[in-house]
Protein backbone atom coordinates (compact mmCIF):
# COMPACT_ATOMS: atom_id res chain seq x y z
CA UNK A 1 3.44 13.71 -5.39
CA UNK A 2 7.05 13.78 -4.14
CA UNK A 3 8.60 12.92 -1.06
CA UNK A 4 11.88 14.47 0.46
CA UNK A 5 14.29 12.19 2.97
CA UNK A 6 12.65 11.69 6.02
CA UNK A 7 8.83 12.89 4.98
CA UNK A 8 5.85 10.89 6.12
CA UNK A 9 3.35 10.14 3.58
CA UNK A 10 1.29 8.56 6.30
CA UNK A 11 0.49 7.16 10.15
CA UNK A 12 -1.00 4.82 12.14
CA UNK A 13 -4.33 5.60 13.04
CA UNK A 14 -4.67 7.82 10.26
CA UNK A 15 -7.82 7.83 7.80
CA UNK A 16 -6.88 6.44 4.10
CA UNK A 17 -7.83 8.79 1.77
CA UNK A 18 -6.81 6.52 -1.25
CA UNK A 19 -4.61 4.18 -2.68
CA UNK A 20 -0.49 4.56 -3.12
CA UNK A 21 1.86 3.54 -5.93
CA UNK A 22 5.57 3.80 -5.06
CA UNK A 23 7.03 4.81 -8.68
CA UNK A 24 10.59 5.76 -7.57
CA UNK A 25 12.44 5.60 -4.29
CA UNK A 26 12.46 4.06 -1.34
CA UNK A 27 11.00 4.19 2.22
CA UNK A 28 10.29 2.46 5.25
CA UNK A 29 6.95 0.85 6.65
CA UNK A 30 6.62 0.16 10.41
CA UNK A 31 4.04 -1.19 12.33
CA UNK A 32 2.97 -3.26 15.07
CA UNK A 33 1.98 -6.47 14.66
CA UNK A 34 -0.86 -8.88 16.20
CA UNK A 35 1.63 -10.32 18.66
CA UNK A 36 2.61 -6.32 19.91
CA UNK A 37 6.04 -6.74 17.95
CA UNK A 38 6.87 -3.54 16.19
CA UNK A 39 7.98 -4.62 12.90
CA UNK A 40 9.94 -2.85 9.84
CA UNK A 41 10.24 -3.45 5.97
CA UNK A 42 11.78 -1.37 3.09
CA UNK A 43 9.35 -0.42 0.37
CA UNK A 44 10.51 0.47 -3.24
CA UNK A 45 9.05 1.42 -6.27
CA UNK A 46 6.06 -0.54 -8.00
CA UNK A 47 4.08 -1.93 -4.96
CA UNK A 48 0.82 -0.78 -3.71
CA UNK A 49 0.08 0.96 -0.59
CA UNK A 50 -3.37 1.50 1.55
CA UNK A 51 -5.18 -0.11 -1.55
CA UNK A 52 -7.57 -1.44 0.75
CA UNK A 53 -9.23 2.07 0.82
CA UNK A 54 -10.51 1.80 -2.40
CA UNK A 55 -13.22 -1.00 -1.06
CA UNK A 56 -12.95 -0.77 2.45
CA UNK A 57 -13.08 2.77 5.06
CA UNK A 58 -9.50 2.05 5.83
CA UNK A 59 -7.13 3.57 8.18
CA UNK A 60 -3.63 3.10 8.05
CA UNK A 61 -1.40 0.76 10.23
CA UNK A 62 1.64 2.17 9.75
CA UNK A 63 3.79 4.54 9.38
CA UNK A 64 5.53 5.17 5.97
CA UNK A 65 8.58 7.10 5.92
CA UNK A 66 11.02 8.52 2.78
CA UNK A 67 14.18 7.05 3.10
CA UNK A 68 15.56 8.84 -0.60
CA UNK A 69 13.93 11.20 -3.11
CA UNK A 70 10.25 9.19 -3.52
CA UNK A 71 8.08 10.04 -6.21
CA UNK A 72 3.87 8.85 -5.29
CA UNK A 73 0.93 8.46 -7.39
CA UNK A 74 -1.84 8.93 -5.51
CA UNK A 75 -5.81 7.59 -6.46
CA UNK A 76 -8.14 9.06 -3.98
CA UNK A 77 -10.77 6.58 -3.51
CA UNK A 78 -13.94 8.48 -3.46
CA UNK A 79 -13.18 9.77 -6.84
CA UNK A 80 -12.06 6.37 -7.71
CA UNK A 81 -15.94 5.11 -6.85
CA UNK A 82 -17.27 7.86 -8.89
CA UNK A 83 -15.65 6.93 -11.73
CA UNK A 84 -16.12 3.20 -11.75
CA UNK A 85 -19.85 4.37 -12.25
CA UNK A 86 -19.50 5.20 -15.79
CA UNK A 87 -18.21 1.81 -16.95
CA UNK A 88 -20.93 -0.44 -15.66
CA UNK A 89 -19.04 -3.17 -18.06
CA UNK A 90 -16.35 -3.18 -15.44
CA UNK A 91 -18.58 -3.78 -12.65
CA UNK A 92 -18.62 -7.14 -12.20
CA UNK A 93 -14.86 -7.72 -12.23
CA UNK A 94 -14.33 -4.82 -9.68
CA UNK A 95 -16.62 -6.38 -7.25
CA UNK A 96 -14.89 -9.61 -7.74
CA UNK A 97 -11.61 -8.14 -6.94
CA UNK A 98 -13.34 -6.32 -3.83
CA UNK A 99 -14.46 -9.45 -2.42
CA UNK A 100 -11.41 -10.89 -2.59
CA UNK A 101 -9.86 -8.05 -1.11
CA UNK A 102 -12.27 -8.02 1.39
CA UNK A 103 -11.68 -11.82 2.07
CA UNK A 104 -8.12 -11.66 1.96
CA UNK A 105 -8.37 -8.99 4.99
CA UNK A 106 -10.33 -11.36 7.08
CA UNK A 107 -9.14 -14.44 6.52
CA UNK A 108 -6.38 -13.65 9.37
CA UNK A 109 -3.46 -15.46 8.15
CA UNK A 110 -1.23 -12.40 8.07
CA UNK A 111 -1.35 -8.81 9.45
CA UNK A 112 -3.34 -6.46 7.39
CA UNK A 113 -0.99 -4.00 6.86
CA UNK A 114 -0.75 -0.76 4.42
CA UNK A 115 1.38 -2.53 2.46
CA UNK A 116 -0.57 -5.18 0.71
CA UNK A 117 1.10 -6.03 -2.52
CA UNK A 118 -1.11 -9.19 -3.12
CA UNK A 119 -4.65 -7.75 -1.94
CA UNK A 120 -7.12 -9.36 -4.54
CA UNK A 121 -4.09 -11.16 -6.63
CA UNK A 122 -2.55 -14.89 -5.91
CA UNK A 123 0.80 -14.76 -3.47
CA UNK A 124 2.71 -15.84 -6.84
CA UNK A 125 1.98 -12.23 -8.35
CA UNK A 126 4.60 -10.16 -6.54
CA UNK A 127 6.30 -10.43 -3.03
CA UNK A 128 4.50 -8.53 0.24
CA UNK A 129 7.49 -5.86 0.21
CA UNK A 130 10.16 -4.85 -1.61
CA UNK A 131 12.83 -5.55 0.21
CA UNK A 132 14.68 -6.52 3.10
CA UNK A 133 16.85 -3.51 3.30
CA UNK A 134 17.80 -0.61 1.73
CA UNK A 135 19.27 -0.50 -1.42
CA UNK A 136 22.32 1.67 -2.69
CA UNK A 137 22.71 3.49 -5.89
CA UNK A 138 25.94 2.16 -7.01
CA UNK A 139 26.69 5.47 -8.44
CA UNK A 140 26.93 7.37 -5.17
CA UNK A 141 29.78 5.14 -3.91
């Protein structure tokens, strides 16, 4: 799917339907934290987003909002589950990753957010968000 400037893929209090994949662009997550601090990040292409609705009835934190041209792959999670079903091979290392996923989101360390680049991996696998700021196309200087 595509997103324009300024679009909102999604809200707080919002039902997950599925997992996100950023492919290309850029936009901006904003929640609230634990503490009641509202709290902002730039997100850019190759991190996940909501993937805790694949195991989990998950409903979204934030808010994510187009900040450029963004371009979305979206895996709705109900067809995701039916699917799974006809590799019973795979099984065991899905459930694996769920419960890890499923610890990671209780173990309270962090905020569970939308944006959970590291749900089921090791912190070493990628950073939480893409950035701390927008970036600029050198080209359009």
């Amino acid at each position: 799917m595509s997103l324009w400037r300024g679009d909102i893929l999604f809200h707080a209090g919002e039902q997950a339907s599925g997992l996100y994949r950023m492919t290309s662009g850029q936009a901006r997550y904003a929640w609230t934290s634990a503490a009641g601090q509202l709290e902002m990040n730039y997100v850019k292409e190759k991190l996940w987003l909501a993937e805790a609705a694949l195991w989990v009835s998950w409903v979204h934190v934030g808010r994510l909002q187009a900040l450029q041209e963004c371009n979305v792959f979206h895996l709705d999670a109900s067809k995701f589950r039916e699917l799974v079903k006809f590799y019973p091979t795979q099984l065991p290392y899905l459930k694996q990753f769920a419960r890890r996923v499923l610890e990671r989101l209780a173990d309270g360390s962090q905020d569970n957010t939308d944006v959970e680049a590291n749900l089921g991996r090791s912190a070493s696998d990628n950073s939480k968000f893409g950035s701390t700021g927008p970036e600029r196309d050198s080209s359009s200087f």
